[in-house]
C-alpha atoms as a PDB file:
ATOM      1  CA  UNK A   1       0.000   0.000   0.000  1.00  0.00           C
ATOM      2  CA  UNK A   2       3.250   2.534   0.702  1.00  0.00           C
ATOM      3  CA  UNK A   3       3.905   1.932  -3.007  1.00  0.00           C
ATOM      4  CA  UNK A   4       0.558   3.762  -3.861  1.00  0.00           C
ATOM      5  CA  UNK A   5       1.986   7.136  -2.304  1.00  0.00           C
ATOM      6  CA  UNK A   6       5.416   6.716  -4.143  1.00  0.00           C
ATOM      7  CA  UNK A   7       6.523   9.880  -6.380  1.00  0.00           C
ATOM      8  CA  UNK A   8       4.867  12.832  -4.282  1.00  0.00           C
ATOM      9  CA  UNK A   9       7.599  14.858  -6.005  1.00  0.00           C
ATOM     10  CA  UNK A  10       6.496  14.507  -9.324  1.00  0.00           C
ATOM     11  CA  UNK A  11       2.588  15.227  -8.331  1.00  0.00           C
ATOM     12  CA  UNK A  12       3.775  18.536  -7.511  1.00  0.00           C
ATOM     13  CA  UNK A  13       4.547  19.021 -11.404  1.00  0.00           C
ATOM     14  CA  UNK A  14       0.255  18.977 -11.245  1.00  0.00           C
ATOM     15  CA  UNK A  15       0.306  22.570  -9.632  1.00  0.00           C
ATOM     16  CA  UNK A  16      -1.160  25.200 -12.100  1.00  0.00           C
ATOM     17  CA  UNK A  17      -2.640  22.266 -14.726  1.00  0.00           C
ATOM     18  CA  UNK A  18      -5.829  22.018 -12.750  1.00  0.00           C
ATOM     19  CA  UNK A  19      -5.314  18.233 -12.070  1.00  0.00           C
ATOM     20  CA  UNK A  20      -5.259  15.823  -9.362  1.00  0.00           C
ATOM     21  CA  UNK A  21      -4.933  12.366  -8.174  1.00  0.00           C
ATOM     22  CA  UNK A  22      -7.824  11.300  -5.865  1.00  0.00           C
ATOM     23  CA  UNK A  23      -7.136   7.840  -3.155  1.00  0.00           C
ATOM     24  CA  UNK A  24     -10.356   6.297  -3.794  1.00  0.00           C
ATOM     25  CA  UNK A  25     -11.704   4.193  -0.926  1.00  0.00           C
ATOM     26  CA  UNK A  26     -14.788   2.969   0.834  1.00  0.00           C
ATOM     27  CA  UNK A  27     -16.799   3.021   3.462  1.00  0.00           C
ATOM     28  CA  UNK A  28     -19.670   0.530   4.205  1.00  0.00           C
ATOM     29  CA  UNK A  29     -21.506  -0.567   0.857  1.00  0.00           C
ATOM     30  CA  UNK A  30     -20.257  -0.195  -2.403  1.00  0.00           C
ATOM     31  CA  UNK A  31     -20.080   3.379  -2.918  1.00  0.00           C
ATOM     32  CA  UNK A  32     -16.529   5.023  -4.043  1.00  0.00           C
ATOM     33  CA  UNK A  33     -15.270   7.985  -1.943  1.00  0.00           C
ATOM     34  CA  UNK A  34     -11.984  10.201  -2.663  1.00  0.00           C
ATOM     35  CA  UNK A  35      -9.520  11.933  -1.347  1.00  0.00           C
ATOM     36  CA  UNK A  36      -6.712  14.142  -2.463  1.00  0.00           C
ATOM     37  CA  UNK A  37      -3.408  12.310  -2.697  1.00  0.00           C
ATOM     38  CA  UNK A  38      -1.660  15.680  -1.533  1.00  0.00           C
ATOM     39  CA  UNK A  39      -3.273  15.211   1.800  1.00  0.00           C
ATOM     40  CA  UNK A  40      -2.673  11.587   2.303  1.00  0.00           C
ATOM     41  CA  UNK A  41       0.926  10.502   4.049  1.00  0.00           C
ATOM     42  CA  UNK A  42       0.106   6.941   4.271  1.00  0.00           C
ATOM     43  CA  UNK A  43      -2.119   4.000   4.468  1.00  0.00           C
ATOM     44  CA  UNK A  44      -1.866   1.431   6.659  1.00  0.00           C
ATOM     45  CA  UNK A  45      -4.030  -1.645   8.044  1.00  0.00           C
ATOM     46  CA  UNK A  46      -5.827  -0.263  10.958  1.00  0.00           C
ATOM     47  CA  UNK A  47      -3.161  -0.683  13.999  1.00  0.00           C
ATOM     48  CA  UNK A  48      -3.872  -1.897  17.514  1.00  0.00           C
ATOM     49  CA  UNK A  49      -6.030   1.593  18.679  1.00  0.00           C
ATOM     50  CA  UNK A  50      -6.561   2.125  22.282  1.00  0.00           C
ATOM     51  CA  UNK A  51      -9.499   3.935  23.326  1.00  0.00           C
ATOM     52  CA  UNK A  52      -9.839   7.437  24.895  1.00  0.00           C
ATOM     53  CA  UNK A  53     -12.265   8.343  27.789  1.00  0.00           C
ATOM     54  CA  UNK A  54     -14.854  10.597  27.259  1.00  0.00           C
ATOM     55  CA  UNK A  55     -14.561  10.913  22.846  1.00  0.00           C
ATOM     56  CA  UNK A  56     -16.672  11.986  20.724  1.00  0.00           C
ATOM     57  CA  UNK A  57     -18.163   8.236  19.272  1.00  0.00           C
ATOM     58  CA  UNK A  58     -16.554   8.580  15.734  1.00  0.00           C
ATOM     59  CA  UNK A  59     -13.285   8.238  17.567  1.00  0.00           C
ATOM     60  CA  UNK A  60     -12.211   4.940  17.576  1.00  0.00           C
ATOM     61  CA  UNK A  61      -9.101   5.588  19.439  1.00  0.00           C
ATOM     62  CA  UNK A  62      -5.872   6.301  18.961  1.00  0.00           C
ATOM     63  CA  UNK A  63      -2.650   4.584  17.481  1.00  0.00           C
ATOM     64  CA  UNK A  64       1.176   5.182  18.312  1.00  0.00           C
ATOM     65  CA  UNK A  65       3.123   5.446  15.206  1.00  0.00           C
ATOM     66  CA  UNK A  66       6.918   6.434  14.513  1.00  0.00           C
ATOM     67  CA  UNK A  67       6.413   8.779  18.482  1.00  0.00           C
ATOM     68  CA  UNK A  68       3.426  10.463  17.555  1.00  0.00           C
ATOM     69  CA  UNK A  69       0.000   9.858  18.505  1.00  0.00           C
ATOM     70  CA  UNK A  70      -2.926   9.958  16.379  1.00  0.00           C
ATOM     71  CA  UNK A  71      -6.455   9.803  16.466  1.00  0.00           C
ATOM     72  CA  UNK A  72      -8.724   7.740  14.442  1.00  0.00           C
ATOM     73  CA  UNK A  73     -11.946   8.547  12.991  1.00  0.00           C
ATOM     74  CA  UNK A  74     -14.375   5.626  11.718  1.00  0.00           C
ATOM     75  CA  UNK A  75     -15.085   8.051   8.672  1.00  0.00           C
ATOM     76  CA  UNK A  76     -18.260   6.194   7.823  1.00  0.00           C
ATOM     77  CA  UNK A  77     -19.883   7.090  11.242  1.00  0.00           C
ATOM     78  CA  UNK A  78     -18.542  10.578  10.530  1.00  0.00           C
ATOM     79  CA  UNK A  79     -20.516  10.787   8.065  1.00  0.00           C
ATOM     80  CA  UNK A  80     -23.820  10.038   9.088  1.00  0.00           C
ATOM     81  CA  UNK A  81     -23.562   6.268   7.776  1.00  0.00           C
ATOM     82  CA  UNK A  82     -23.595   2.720  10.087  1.00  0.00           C
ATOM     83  CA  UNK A  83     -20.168   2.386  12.265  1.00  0.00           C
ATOM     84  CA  UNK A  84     -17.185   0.102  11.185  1.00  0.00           C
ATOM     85  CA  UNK A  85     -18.248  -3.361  12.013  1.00  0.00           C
ATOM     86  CA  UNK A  86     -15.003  -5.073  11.873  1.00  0.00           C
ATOM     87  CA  UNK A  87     -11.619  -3.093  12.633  1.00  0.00           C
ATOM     88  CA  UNK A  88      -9.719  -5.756  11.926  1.00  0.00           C
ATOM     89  CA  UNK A  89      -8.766  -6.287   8.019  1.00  0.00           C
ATOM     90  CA  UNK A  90     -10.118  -2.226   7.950  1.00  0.00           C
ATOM     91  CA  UNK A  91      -7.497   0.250   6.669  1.00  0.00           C
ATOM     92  CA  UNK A  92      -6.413   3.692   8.421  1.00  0.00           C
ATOM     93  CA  UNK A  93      -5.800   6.500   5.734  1.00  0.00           C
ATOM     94  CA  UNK A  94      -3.333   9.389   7.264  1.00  0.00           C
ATOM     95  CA  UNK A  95      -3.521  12.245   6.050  1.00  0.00           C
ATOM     96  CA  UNK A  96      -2.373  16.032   7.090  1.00  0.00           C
ATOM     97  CA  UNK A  97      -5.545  18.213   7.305  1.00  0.00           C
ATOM     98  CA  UNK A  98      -5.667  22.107   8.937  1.00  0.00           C
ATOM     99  CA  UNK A  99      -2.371  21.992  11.060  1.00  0.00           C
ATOM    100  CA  UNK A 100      -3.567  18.490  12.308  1.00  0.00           C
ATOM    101  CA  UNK A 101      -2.705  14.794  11.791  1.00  0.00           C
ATOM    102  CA  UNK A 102      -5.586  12.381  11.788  1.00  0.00           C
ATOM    103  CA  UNK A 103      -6.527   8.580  10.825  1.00  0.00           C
ATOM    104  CA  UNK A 104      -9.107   7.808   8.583  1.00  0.00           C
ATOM    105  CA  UNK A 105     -10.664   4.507   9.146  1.00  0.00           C
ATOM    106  CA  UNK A 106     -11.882   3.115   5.737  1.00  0.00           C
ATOM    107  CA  UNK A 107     -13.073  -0.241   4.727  1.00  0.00           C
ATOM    108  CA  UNK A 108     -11.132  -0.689   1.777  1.00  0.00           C
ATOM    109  CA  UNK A 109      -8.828   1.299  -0.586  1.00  0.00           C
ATOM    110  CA  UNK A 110      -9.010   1.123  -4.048  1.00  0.00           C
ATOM    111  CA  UNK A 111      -6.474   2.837  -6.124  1.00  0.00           C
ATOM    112  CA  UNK A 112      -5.113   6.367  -6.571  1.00  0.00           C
ATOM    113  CA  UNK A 113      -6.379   8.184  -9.881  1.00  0.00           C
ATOM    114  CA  UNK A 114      -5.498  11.363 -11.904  1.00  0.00           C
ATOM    115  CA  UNK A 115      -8.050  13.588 -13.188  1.00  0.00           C
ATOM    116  CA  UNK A 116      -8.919  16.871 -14.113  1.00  0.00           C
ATOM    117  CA  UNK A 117     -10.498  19.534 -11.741  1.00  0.00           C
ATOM    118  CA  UNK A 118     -12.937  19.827 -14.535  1.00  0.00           C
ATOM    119  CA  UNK A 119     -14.082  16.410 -14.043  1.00  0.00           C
ATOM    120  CA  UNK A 120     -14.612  17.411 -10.339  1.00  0.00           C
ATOM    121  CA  UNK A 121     -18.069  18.751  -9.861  1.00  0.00           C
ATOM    122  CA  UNK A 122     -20.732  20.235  -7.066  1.00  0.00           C
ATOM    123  CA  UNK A 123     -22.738  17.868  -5.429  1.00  0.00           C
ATOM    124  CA  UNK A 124     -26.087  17.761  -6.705  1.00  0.00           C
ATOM    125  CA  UNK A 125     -28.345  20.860  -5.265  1.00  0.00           C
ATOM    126  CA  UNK A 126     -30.390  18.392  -3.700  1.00  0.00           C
ATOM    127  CA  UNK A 127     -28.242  17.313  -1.624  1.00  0.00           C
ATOM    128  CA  UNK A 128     -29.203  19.672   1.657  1.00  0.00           C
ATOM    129  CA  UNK A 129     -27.083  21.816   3.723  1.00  0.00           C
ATOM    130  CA  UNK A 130     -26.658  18.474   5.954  1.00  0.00           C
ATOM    131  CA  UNK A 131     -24.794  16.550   3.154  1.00  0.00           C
ATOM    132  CA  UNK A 132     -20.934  16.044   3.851  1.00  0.00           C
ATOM    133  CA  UNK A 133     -20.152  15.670   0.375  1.00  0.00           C
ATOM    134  CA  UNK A 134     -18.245  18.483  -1.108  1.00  0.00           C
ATOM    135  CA  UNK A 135     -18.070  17.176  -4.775  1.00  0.00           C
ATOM    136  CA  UNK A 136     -18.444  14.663  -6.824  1.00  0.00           C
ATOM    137  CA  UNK A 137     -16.892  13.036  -9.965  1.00  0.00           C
ATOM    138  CA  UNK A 138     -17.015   9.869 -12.256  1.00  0.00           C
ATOM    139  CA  UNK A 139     -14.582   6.907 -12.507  1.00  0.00           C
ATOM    140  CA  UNK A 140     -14.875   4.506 -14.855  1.00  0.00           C
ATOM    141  CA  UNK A 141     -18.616   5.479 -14.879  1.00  0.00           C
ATOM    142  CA  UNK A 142     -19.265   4.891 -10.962  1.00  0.00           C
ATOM    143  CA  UNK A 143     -19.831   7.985  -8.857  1.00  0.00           C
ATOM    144  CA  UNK A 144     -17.397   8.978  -6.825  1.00  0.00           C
ATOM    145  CA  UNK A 145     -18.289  11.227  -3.213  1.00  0.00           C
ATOM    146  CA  UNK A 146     -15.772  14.016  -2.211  1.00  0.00           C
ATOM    147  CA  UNK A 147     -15.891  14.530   1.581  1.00  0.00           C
ATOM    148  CA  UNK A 148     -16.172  17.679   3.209  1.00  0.00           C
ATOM    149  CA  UNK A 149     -13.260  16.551   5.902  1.00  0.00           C
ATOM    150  CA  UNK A 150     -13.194  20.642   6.774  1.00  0.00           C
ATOM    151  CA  UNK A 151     -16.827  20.351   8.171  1.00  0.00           C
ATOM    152  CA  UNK A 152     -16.508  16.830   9.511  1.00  0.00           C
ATOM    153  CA  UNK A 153     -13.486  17.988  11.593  1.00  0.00           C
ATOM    154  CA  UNK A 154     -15.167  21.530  12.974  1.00  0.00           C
ATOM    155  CA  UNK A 155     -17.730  19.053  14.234  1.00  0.00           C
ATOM    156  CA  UNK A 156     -15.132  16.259  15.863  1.00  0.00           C
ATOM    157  CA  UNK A 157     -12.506  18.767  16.940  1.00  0.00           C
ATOM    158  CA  UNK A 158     -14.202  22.103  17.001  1.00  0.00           C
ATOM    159  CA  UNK A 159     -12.374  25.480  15.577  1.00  0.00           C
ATOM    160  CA  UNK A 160     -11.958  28.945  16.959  1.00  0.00           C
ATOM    161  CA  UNK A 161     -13.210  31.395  14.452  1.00  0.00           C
ATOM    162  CA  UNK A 162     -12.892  34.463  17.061  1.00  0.00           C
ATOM    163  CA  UNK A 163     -10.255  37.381  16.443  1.00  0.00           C
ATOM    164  CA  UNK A 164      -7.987  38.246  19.656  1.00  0.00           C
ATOM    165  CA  UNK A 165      -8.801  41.863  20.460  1.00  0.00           C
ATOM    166  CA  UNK A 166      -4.879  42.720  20.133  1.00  0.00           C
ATOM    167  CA  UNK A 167      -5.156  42.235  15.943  1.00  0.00           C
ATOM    168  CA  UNK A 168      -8.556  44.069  16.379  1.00  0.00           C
ATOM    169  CA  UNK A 169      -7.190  46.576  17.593  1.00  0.00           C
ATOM    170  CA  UNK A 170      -4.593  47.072  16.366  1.00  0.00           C
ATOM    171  CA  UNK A 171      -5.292  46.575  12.527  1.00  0.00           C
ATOM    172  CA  UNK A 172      -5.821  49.873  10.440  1.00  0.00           C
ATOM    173  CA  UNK A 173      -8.987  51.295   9.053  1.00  0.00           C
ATOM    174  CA  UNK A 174     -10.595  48.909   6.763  1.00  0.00           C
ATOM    175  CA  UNK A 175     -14.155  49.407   6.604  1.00  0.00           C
ATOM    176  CA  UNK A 176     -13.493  50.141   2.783  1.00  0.00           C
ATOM    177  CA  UNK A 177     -11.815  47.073   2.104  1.00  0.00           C
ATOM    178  CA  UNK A 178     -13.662  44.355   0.084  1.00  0.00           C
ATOM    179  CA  UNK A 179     -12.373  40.496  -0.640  1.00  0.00           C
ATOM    180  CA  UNK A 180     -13.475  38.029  -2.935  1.00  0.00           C
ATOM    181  CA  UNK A 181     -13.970  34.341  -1.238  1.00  0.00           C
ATOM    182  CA  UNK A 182     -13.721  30.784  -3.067  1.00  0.00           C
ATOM    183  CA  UNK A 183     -14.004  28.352  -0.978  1.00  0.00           C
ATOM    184  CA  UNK A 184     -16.123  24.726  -1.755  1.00  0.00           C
ATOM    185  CA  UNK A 185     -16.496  23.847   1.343  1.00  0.00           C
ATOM    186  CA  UNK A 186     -19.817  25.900   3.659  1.00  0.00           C
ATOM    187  CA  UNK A 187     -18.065  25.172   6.875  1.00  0.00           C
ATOM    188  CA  UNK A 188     -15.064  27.157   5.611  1.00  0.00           C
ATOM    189  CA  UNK A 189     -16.701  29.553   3.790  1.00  0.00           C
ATOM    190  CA  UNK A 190     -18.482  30.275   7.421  1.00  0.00           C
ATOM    191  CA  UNK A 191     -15.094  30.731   9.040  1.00  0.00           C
ATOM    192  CA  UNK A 192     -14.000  33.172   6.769  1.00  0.00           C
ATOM    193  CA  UNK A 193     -16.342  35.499   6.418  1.00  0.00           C
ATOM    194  CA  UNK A 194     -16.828  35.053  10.337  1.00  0.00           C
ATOM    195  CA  UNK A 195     -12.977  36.526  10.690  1.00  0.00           C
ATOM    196  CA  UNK A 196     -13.152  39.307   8.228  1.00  0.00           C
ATOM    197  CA  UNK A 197     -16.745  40.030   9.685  1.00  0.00           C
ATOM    198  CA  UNK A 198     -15.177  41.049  13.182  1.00  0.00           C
ATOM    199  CA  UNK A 199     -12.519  43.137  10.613  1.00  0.00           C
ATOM    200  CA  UNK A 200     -15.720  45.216   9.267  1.00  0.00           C
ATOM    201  CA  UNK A 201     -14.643  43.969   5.620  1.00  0.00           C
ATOM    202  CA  UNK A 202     -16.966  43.279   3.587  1.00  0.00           C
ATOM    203  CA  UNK A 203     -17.183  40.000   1.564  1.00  0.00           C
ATOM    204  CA  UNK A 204     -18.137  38.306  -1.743  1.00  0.00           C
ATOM    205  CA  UNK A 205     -18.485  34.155  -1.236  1.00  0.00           C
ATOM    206  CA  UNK A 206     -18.473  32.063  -4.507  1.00  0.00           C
ATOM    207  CA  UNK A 207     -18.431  27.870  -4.486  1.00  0.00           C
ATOM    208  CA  UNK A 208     -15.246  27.347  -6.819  1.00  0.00           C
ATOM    209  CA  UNK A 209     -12.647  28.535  -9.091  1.00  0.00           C
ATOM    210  CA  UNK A 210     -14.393  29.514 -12.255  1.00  0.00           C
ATOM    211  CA  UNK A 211     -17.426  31.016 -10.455  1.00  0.00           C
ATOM    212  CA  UNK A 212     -14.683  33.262  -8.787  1.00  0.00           C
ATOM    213  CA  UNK A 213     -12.555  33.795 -11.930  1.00  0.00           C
ATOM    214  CA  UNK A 214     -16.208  34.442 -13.902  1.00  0.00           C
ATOM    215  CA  UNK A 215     -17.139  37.136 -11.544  1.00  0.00           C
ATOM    216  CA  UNK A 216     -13.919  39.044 -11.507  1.00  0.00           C
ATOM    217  CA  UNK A 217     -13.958  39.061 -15.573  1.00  0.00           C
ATOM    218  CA  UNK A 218     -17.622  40.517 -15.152  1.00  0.00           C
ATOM    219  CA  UNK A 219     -16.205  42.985 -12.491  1.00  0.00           C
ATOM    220  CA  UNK A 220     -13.527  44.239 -14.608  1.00  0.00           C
ATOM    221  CA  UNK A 221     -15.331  44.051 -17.567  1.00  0.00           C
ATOM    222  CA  UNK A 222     -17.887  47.208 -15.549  1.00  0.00           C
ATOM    223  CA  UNK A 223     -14.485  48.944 -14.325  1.00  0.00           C
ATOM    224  CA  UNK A 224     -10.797  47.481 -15.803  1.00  0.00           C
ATOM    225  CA  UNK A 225      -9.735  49.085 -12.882  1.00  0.00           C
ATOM    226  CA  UNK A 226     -10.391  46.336 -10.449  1.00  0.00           C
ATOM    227  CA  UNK A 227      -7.943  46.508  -7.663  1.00  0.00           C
ATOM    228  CA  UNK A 228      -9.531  49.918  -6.506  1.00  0.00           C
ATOM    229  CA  UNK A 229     -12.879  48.160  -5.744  1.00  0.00           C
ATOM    230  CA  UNK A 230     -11.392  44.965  -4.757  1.00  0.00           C
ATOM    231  CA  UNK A 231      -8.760  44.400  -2.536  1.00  0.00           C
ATOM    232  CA  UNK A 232      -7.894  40.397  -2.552  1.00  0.00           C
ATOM    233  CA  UNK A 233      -8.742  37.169  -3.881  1.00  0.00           C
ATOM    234  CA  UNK A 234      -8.706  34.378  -0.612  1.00  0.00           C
ATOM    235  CA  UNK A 235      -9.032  31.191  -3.019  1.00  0.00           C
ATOM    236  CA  UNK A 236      -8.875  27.816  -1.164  1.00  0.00           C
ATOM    237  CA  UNK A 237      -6.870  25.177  -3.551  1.00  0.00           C
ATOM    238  CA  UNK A 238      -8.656  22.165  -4.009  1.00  0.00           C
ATOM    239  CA  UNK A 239     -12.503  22.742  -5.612  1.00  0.00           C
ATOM    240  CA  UNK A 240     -14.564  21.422  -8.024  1.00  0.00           C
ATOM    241  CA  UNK A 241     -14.418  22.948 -11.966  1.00  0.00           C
ATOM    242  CA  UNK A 242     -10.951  24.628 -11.505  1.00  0.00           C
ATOM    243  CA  UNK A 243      -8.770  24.623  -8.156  1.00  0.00           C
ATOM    244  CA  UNK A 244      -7.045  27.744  -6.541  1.00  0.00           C
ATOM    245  CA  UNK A 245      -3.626  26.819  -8.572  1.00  0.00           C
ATOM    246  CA  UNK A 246      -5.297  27.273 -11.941  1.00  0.00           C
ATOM    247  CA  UNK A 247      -7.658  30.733 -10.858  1.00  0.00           C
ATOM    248  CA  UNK A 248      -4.657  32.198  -9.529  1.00  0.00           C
ATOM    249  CA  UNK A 249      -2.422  31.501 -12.812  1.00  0.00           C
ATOM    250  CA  UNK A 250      -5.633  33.165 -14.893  1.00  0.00           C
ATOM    251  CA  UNK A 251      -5.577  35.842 -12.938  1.00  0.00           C
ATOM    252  CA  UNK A 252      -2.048  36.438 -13.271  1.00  0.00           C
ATOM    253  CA  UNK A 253      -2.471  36.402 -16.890  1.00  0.00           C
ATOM    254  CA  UNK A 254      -4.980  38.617 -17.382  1.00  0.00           C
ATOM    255  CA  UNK A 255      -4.241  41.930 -18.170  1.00  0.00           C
ATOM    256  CA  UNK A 256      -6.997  43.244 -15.838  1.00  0.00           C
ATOM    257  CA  UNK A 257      -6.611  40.919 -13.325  1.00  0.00           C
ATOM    258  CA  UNK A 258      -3.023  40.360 -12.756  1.00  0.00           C
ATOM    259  CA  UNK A 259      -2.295  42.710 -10.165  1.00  0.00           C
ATOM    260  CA  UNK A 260      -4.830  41.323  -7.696  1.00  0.00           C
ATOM    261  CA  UNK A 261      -3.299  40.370  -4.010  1.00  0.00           C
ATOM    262  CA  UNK A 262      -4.218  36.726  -3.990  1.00  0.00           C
ATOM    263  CA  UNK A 263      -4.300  34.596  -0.791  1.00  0.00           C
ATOM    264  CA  UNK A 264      -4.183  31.070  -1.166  1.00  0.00           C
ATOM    265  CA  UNK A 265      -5.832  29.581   2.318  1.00  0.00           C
ATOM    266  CA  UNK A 266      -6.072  25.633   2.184  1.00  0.00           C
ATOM    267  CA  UNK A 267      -5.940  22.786   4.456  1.00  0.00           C
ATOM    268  CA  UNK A 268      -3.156  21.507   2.361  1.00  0.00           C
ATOM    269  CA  UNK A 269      -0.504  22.389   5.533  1.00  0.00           C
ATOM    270  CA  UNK A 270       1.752  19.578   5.542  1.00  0.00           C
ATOM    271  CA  UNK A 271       2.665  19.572   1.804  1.00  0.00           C
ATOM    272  CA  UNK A 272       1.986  22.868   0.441  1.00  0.00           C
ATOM    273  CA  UNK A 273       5.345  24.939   0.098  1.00  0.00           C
ATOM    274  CA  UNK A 274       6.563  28.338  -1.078  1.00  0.00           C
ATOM    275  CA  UNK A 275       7.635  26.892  -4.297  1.00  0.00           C
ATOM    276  CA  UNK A 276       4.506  25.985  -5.049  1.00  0.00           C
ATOM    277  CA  UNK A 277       3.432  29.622  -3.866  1.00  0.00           C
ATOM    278  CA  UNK A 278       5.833  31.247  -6.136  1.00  0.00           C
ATOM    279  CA  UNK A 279       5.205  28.989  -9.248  1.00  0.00           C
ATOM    280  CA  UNK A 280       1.139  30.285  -9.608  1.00  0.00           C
ATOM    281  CA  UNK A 281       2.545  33.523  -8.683  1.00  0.00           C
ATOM    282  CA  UNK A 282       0.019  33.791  -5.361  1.00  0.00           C
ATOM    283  CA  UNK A 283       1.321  36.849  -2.777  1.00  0.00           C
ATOM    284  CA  UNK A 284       0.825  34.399   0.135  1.00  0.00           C
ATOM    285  CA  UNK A 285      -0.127  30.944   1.651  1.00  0.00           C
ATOM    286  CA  UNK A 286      -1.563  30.301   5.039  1.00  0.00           C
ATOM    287  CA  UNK A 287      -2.616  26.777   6.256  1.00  0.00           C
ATOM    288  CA  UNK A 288      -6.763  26.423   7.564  1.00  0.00           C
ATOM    289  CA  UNK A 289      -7.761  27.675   9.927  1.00  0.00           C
ATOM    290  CA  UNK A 290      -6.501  30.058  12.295  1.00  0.00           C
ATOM    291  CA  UNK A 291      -8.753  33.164  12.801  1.00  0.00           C
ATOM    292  CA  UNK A 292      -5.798  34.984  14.482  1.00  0.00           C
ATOM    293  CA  UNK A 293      -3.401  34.378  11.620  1.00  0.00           C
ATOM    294  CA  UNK A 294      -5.796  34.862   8.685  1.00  0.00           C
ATOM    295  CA  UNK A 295      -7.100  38.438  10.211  1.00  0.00           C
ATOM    296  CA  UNK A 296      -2.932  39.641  10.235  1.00  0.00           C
ATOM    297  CA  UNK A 297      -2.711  38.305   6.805  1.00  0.00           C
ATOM    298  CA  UNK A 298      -5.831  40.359   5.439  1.00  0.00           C
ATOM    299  CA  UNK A 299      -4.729  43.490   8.163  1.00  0.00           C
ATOM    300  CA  UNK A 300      -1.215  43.319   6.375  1.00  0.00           C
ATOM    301  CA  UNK A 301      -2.635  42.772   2.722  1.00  0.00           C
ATOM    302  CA  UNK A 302      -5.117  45.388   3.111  1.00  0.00           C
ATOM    303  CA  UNK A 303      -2.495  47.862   4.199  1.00  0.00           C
ATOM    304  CA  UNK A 304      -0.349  47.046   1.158  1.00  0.00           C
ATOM    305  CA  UNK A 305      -2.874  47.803  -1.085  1.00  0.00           C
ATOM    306  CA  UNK A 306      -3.634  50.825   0.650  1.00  0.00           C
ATOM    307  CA  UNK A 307      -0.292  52.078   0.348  1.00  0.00           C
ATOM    308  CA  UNK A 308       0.078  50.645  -3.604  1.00  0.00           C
ATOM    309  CA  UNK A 309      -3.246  52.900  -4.399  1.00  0.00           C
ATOM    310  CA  UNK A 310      -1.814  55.872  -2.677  1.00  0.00           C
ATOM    311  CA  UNK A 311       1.071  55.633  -4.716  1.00  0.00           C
ATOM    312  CA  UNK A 312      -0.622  55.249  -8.105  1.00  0.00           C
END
């Protein structure tokens, strides 16, 4: 199973072609689910778990591996579905999500594919505000279920989406400062627009890459002279149609678009690098979520801009 994950390096060479490879794995049933290869640092057969007093039930323990300890979550109960019946012979998917290392207990993996962020759609409107799928796609004509981990998390671990008082205070004037959000996922779209809230910015939310990239054509197609209306792009990296990589190359090639200040703002913290940063040509990267540290980022963007428009 290590074998799957070989080559990490050259999946990097996917950054800014809108592609990915999804681990596709399941729960109870037949039904394929994926997950992003970027995030995943191993799988294993479910280890020996020992069980922690007083956890939330989708916490099936936790495992000691190489002196750290992580938890493990029977994703299918996560999810709303029937708990893992048999640990034994189940698999434990690691993976590196918001600042935070976590099992994933699975029933079975599959095999790791590479597709196109095109390929990767919404999940059907139908779906409710209680789903936890954040997109879906098509393999070999099954249906494949993208997880919102981000929400599933928020409800397992909890976040903090309040600002400390010492950034409130002590960022500048912003009340005309505006930022365009893409984000798939509700739970994260909530926790941004809950920070720049407290900041008095004001905020435009959009589902995806292309809706985002689609509304700031329209936008500078009213007034080329975006940046003095607008004054960032936060863009999380993996959503359906086109990811955060690809938006953030468009922009940068757009005439009217290219000097936006872009934030890119994913869960992809363990991998993610300034390389990577510097090859879409994105002004900064900040792991989810830290209310604290995304406010300073916006407080410091918005102040740059300020100062770049009083210079014009």
């Amino acid at each position: 199973m290590a074998g799957m994950l070989d080559g990490v390096d050259k999946r990097t060479q996917l950054v800014g072609e809108n592609r990915l490879e999804l681990l596709l794995f399941r729960l109870a049933g037949s039904q394929l689910f994926g997950i992003n290869v970027f995030k995943v640092q191993e799988v294993i057969r479910c280890p020996r778990l020992t069980s922690v007093p007083n956890s939330k039930l989708v916490v099936k323990g936790i495992a000691n591996m190489r002196g750290r300890t992580i938890p493990v979550i029977d994703l299918g109960l996560a999810v709303g579905g029937p708990p893992m019946e048999q640990q034994e012979g189940s698999y434990v998917i690691i993976a590196d999500y918001n600042r935070t290392i976590q099992g994933f207990m699975v029933n079975g993996v599959e095999r790791i594919v590479n597709m196109n962020w095109e390929e990767i759609l919404p999940p059907p409107k139908g779906s409710g505000t209680n789903s936890y799928m954040t997109a879906v796609t098509r393999v070999d004509d099954k249906l494949v279920e993208i997880i919102d981990v981000e929400k599933i998390l928020s409800e397992v671990v909890g976040t903090v989406d309040t600002i400390s008082e010492e950034i409130i205070e002590g960022g500048s004037a912003v009340s005309e400062a505006s930022i365009l959000v893409a984000d798939d996922s509700s739970v994260a779209r909530r926790q941004i627009k809950r920070t720049l809230d407290q900041l008095g910015i004001s905020s435009t939310l959009v589902n995806d890459g292309k809706e985002a990239l689609d509304v700031l054509k329209d936008w500078a197609a009213e007034d080329p002279d975006i940046a003095r209306h607008l004054t960032m792009v936060i863009s999380d990296v993996e959503m359906p149609n086109m990811d955060g990589y690809t938006l953030t190359t468009e922009i940068r090639r757009d005439p009217l678009l290219k000097d936006l200040y872009v934030i890119l703002h994913t869960s992809l913290s363990g991998i993610f690098n300034q390389t990577m940063v510097e090859k879409v040509g994105a002004d900064k990267f900040i792991p989810k979520f830290n209310a604290d540290e995304l406010a300073q980022a916006v407080l410091d963007a918005v102040e740059h801009q300020d100062k770049a428009q009083a210079a014009r």
